[in-house]
C-alpha atoms as a PDB file:
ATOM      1  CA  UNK A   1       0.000   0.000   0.000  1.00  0.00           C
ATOM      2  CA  UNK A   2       1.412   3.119  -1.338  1.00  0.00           C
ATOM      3  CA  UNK A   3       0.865   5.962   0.969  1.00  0.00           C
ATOM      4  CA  UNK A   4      -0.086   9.480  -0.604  1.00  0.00           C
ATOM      5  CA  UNK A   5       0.346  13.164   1.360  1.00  0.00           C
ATOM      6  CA  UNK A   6      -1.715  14.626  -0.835  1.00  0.00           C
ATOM      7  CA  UNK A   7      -4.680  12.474   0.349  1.00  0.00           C
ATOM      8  CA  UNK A   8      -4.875  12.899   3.592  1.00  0.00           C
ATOM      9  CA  UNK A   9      -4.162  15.986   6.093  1.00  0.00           C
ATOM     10  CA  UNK A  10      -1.911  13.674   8.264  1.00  0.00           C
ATOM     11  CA  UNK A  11       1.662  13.527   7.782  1.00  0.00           C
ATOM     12  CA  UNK A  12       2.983  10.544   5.753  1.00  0.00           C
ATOM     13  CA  UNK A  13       4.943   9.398   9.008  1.00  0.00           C
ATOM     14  CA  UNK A  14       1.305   9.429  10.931  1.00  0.00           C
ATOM     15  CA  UNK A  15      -0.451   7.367   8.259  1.00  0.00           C
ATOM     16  CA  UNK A  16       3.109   4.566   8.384  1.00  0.00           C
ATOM     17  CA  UNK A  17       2.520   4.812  11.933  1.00  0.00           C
ATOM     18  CA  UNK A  18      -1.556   4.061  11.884  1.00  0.00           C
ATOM     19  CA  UNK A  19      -1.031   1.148   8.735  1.00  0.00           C
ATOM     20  CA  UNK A  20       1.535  -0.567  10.646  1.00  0.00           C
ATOM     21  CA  UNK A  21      -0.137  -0.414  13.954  1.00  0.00           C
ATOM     22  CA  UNK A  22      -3.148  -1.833  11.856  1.00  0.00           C
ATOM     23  CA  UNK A  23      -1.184  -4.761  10.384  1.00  0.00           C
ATOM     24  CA  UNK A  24      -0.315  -5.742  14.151  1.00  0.00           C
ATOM     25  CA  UNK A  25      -3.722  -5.285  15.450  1.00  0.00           C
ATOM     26  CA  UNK A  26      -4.968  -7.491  12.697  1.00  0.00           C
ATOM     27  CA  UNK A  27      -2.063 -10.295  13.053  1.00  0.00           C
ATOM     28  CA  UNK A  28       0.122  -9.781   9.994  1.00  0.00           C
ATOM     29  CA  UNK A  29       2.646  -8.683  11.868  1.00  0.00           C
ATOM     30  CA  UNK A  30       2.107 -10.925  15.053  1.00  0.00           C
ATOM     31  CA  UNK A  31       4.074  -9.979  18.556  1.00  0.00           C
ATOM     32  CA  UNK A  32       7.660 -11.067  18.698  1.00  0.00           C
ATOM     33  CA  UNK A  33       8.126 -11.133  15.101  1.00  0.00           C
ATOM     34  CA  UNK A  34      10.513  -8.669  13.009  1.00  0.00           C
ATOM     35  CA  UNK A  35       9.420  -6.038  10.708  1.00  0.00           C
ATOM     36  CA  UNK A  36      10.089  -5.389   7.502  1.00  0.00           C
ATOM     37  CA  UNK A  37      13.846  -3.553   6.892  1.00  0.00           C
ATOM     38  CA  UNK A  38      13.881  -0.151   6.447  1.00  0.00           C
ATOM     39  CA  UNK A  39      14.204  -0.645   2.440  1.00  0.00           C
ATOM     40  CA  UNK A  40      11.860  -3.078   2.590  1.00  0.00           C
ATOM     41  CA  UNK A  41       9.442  -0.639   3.998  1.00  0.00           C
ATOM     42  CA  UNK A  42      10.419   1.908   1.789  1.00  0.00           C
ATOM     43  CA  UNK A  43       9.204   0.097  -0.890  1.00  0.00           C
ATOM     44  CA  UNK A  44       5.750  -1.287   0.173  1.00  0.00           C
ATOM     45  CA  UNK A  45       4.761   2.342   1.392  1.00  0.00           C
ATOM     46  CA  UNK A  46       6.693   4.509  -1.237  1.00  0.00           C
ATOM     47  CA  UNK A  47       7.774   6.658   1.491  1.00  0.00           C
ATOM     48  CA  UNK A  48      11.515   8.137   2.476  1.00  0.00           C
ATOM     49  CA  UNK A  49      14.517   5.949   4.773  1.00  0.00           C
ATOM     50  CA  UNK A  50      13.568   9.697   6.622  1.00  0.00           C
ATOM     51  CA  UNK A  51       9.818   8.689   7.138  1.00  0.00           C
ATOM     52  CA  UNK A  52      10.516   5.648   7.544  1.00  0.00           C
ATOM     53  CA  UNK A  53      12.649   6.266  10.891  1.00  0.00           C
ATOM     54  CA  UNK A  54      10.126   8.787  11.954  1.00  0.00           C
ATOM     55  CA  UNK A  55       7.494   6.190  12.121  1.00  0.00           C
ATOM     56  CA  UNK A  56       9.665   4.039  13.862  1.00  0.00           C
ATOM     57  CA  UNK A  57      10.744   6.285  16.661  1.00  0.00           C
ATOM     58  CA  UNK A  58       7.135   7.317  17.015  1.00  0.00           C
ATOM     59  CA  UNK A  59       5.888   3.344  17.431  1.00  0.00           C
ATOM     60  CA  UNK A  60       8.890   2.617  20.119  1.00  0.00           C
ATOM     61  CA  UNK A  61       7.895   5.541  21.911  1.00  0.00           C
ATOM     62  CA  UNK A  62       4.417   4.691  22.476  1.00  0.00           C
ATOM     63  CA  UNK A  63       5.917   0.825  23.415  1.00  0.00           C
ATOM     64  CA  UNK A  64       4.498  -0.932  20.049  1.00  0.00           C
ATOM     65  CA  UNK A  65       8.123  -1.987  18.795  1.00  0.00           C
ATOM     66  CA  UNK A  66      11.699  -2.380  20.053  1.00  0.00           C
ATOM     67  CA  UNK A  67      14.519  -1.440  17.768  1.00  0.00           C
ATOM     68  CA  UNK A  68      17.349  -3.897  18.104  1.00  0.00           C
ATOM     69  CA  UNK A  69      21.126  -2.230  16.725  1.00  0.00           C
ATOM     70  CA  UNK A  70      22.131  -4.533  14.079  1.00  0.00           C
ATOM     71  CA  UNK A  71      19.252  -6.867  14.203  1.00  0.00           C
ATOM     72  CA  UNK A  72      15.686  -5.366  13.352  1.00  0.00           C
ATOM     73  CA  UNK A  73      13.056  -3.439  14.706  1.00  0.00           C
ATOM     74  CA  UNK A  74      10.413  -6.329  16.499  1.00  0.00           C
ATOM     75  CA  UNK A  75       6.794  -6.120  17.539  1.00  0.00           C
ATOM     76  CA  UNK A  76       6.155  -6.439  21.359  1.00  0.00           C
ATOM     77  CA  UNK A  77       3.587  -7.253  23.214  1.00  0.00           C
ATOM     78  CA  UNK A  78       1.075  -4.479  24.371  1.00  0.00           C
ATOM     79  CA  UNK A  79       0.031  -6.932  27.476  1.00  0.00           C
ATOM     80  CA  UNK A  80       2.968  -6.761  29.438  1.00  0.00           C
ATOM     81  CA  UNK A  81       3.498  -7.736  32.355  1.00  0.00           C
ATOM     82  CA  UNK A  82       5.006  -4.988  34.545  1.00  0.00           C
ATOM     83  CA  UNK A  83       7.324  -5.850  37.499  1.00  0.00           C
ATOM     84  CA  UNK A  84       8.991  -3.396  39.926  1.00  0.00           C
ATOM     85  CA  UNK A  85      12.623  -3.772  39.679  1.00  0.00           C
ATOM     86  CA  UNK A  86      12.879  -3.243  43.265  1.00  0.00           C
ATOM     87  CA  UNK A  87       9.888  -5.291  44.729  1.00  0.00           C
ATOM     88  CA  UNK A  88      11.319  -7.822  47.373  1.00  0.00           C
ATOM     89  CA  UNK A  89       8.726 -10.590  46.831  1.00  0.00           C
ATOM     90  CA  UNK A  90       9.089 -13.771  44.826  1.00  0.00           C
ATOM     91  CA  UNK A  91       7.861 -13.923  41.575  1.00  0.00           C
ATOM     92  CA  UNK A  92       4.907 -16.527  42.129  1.00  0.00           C
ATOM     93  CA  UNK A  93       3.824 -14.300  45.005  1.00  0.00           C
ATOM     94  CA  UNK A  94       4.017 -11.159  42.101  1.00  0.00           C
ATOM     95  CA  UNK A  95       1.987 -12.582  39.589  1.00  0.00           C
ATOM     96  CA  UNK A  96      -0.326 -14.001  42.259  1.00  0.00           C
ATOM     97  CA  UNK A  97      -1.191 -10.632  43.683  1.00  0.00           C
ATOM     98  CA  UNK A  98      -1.326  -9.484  39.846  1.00  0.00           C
ATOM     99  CA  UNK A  99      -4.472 -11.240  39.764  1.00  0.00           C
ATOM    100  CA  UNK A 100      -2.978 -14.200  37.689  1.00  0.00           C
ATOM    101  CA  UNK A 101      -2.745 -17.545  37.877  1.00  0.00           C
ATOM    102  CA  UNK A 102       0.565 -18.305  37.664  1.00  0.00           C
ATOM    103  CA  UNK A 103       1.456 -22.634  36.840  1.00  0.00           C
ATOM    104  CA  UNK A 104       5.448 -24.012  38.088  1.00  0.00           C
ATOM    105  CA  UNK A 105       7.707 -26.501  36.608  1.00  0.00           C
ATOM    106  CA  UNK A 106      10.635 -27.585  38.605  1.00  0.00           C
ATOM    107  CA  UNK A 107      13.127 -28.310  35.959  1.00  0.00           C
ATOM    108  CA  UNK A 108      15.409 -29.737  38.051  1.00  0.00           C
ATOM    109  CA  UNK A 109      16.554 -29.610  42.058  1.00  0.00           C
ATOM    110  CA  UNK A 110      20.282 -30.320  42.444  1.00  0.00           C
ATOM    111  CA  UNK A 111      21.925 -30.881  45.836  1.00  0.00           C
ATOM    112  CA  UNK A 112      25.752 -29.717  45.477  1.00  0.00           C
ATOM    113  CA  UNK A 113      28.832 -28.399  47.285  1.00  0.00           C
ATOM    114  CA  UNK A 114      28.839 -24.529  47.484  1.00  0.00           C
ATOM    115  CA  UNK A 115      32.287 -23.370  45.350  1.00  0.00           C
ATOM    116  CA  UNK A 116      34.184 -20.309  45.897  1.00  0.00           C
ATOM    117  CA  UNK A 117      31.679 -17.949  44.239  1.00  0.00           C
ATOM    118  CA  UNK A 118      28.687 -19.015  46.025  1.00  0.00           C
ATOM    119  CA  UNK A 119      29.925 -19.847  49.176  1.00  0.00           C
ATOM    120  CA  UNK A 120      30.824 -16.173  49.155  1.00  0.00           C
ATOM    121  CA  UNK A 121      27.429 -14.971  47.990  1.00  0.00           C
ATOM    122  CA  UNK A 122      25.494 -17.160  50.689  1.00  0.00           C
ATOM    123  CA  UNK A 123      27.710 -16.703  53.197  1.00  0.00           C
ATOM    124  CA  UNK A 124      28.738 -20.124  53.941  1.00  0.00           C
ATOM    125  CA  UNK A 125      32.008 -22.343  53.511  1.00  0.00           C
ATOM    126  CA  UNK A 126      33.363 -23.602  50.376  1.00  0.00           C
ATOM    127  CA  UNK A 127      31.997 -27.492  50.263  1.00  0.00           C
ATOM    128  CA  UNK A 128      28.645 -26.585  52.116  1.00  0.00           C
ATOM    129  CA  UNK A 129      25.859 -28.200  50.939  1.00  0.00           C
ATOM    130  CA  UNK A 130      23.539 -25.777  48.411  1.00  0.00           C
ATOM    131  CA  UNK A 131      20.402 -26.625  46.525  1.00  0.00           C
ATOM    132  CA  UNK A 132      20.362 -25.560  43.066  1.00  0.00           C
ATOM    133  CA  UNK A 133      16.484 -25.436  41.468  1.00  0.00           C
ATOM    134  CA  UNK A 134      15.411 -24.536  38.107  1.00  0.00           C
ATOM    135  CA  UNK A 135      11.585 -23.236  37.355  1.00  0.00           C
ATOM    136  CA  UNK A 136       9.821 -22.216  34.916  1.00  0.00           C
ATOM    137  CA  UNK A 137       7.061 -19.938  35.608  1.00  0.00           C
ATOM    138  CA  UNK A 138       4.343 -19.872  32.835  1.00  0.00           C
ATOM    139  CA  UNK A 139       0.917 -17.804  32.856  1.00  0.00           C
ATOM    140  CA  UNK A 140      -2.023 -19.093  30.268  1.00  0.00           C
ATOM    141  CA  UNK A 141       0.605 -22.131  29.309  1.00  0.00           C
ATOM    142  CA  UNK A 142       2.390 -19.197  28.383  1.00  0.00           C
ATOM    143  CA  UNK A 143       6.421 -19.551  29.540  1.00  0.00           C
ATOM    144  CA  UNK A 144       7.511 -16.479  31.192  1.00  0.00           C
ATOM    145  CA  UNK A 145       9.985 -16.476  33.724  1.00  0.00           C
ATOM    146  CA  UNK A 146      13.259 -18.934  33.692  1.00  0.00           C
ATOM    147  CA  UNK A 147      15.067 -19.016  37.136  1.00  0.00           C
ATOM    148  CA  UNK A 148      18.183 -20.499  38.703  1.00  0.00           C
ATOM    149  CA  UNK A 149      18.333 -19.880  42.740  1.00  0.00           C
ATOM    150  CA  UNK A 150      20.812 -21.218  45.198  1.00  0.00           C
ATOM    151  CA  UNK A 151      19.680 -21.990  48.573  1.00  0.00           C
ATOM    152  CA  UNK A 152      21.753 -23.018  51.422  1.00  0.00           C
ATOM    153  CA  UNK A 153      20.601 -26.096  53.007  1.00  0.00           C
ATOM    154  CA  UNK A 154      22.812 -25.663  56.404  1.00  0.00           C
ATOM    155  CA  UNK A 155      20.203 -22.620  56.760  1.00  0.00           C
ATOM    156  CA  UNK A 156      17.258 -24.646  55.148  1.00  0.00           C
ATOM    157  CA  UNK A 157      17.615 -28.459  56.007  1.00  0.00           C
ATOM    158  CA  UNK A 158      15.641 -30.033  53.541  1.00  0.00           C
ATOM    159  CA  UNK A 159      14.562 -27.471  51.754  1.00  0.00           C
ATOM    160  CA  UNK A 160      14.332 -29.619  48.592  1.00  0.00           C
ATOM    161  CA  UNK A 161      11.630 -32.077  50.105  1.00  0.00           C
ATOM    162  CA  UNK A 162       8.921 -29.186  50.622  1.00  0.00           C
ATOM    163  CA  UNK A 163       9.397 -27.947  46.834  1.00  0.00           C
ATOM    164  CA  UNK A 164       5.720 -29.312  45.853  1.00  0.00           C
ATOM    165  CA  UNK A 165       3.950 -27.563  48.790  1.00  0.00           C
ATOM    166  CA  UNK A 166       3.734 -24.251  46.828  1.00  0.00           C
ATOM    167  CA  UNK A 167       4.817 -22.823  43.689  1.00  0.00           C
ATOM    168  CA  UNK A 168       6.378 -19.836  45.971  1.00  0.00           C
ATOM    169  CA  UNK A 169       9.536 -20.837  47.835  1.00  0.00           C
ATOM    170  CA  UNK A 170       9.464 -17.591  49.351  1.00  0.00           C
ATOM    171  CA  UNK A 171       5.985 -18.898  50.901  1.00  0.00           C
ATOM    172  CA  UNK A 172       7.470 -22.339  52.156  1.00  0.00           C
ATOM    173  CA  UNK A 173      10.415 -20.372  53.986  1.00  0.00           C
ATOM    174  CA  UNK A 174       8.271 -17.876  55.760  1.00  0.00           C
ATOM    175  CA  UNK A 175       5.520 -20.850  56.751  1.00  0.00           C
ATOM    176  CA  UNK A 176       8.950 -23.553  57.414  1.00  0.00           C
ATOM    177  CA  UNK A 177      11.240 -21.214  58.520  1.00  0.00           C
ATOM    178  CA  UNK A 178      10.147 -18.063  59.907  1.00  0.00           C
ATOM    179  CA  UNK A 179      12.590 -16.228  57.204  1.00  0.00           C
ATOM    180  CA  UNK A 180      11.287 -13.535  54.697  1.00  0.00           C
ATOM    181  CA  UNK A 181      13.036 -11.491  52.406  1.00  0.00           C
ATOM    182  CA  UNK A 182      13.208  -7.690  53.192  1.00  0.00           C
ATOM    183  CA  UNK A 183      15.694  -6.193  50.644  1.00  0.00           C
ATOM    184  CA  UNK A 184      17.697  -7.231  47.640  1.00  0.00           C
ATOM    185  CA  UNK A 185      20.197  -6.379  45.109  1.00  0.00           C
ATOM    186  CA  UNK A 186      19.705  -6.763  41.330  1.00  0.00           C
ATOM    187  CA  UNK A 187      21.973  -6.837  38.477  1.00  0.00           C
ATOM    188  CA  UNK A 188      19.340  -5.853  35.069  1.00  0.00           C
ATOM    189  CA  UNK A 189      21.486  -7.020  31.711  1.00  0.00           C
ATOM    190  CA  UNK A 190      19.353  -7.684  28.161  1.00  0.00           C
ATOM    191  CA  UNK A 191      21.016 -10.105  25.958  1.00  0.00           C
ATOM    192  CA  UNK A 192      20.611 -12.841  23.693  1.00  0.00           C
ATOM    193  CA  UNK A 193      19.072 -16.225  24.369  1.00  0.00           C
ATOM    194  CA  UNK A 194      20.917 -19.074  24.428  1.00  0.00           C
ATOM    195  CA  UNK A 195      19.330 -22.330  22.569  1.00  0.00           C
ATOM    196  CA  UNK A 196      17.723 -23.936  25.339  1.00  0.00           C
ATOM    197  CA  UNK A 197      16.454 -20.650  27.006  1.00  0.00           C
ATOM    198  CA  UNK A 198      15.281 -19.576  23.602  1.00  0.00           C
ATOM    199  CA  UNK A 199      13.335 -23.089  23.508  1.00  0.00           C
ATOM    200  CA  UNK A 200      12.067 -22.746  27.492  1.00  0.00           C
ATOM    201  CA  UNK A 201      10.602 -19.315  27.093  1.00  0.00           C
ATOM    202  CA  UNK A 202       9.348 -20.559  23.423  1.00  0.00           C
ATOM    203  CA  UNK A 203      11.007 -17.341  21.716  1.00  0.00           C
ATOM    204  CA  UNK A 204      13.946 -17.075  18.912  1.00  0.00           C
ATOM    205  CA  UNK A 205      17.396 -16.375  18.958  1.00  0.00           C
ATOM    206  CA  UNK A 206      16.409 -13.620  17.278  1.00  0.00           C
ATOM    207  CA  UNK A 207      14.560 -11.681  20.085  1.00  0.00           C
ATOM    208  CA  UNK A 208      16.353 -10.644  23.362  1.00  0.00           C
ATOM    209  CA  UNK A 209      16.131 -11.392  27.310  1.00  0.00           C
ATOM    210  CA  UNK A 210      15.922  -9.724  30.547  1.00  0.00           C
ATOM    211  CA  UNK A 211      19.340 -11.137  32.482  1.00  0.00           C
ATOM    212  CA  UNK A 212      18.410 -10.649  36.287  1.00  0.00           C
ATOM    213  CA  UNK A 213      20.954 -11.645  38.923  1.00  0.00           C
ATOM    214  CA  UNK A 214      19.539 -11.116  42.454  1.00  0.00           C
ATOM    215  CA  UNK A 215      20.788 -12.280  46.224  1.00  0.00           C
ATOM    216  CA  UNK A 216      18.234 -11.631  48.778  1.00  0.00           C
ATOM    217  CA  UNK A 217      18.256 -10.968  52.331  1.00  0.00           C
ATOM    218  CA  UNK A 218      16.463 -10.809  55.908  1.00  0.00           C
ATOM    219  CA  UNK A 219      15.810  -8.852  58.227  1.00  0.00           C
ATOM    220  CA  UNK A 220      19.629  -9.609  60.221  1.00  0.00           C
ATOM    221  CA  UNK A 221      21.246  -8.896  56.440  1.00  0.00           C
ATOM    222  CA  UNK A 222      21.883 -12.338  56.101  1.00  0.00           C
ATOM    223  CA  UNK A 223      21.798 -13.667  52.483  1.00  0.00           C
ATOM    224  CA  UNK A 224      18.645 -15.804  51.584  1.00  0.00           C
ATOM    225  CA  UNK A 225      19.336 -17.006  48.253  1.00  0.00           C
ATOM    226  CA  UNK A 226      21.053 -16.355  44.948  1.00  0.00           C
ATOM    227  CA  UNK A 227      19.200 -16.386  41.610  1.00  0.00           C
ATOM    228  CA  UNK A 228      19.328 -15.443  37.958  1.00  0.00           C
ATOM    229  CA  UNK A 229      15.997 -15.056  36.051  1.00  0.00           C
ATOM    230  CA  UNK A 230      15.493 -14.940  32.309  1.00  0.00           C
ATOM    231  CA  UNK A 231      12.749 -12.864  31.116  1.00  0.00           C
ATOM    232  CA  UNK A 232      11.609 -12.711  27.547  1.00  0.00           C
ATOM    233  CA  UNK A 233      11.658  -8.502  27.314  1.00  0.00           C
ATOM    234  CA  UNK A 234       8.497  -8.750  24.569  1.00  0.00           C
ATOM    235  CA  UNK A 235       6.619 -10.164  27.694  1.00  0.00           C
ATOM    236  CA  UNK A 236       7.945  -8.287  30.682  1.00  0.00           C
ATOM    237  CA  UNK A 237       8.916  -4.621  31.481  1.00  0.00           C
ATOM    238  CA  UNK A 238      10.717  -3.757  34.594  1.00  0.00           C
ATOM    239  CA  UNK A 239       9.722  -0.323  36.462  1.00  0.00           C
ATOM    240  CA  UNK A 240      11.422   1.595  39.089  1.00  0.00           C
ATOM    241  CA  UNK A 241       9.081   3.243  42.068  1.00  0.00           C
ATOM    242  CA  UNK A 242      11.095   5.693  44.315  1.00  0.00           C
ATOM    243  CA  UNK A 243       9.664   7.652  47.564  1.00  0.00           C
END
């Protein structure tokens, strides 16, 4: 479709704007998947590279698309779920007081001997025992959230047999323990997928990843855990609320 200034009052970067926002309302260009190039686009709408990146800076501004450097422009999902970057609960407990429903897969529950990085991160000596568990988080059978956390089970002696009780670990160590999580750290990183996490969180290579590393801790400062989460970035946005 060949756009036309001369047949309409709004500016030829308006009308790109409203015809591709109407091709991804309609499904041809579904969420997650890459737009046309900027030639490409060029062509189909017989507009300027200059319109062209007018539109585009327009649509990632109002959150429709993410421009990737070197890779494409992509289509994202206008249902996000929003997370605070700084909340302290777990993320079960998050999407749970989100109103959803949120299903868990345990992956896989390792006991192992803490090494020298994450005896130092939990506090506890080099050849302590740790748990290791993988989830995946999914909401409508939709994959969401990949995690890795590190537990030490000196401070949480058989942690690993209470793992089906509830989908929230935080829940089983505040019932089993008496421990809750008060403050945290966070490292935020965006990057690539590897295979596997591309196939867990059923996205491509192709789109990109929230990389969150986290350690939380109690009320004495102590650490509680150590995890890194993998969120697809076309299904999550992170926000920051200050005082």
């Amino acid at each position: 479709m060949k756009l036309n200034e001369r047949k309409s009052l709004k500016p030829l970067y308006v009308q790109l704007v409203e015809e591709i926002k109407k091709n991804i309302n309609s499904g041809k260009h579904s969420v997650g998947s890459k737009l046309p190039t900027e030639n490409e686009l060029c062509e189909i709408y017989g507009v300027s590279r200059i319109t062209i990146r007018r539109a585009i800076t327009e649509l990632e501004e109002q959150g429709v698309v993410l421009k990737q450097h070197g890779i494409g422009t992509f289509v994202l999902n206008q249902h996000k779920i929003k997370r605070d970057l700084v909340s302290v609960n777990g993320f079960s407990e998050f999407l749970v007081q989100s109103g959803k429903q949120p299903a868990t897969k345990i992956l896989s529950k390792q006991v192992t001997e803490a090494n020298e990085i994450y005896a130092d991160i939990l506090k506890v000596n080099i050849g302590d025992p740790i748990l290791k568990i993988r989830r995946l988080h999914l909401v409508d059978n939709d994959p969401i959230h990949l995690e890795s956390s590190y537990y030490s089970l000196l401070k949480f002696p058989d942690l690993d047999k209470f793992l089906e009780e509830s989908s929230s670990i935080y829940s089983i160590l505040k019932n089993r323990y008496g421990v809750q999580a008060v403050k945290n750290t966070k490292t935020l990183n965006v990057i690539q997928p590897s295979i596997e996490q591309a196939n867990l969180l059923n996205c491509t290579q192709d789109n990109t990843i929230y990389r969150v590393e986290k350690i939380a801790y109690d009320s004495l400062g102590e650490p509680i855990h150590y995890a890194k989460s993998y969120l697809p970035t076309d299904k999550v946005t992170f926000t920051i609320t200050t005082d």
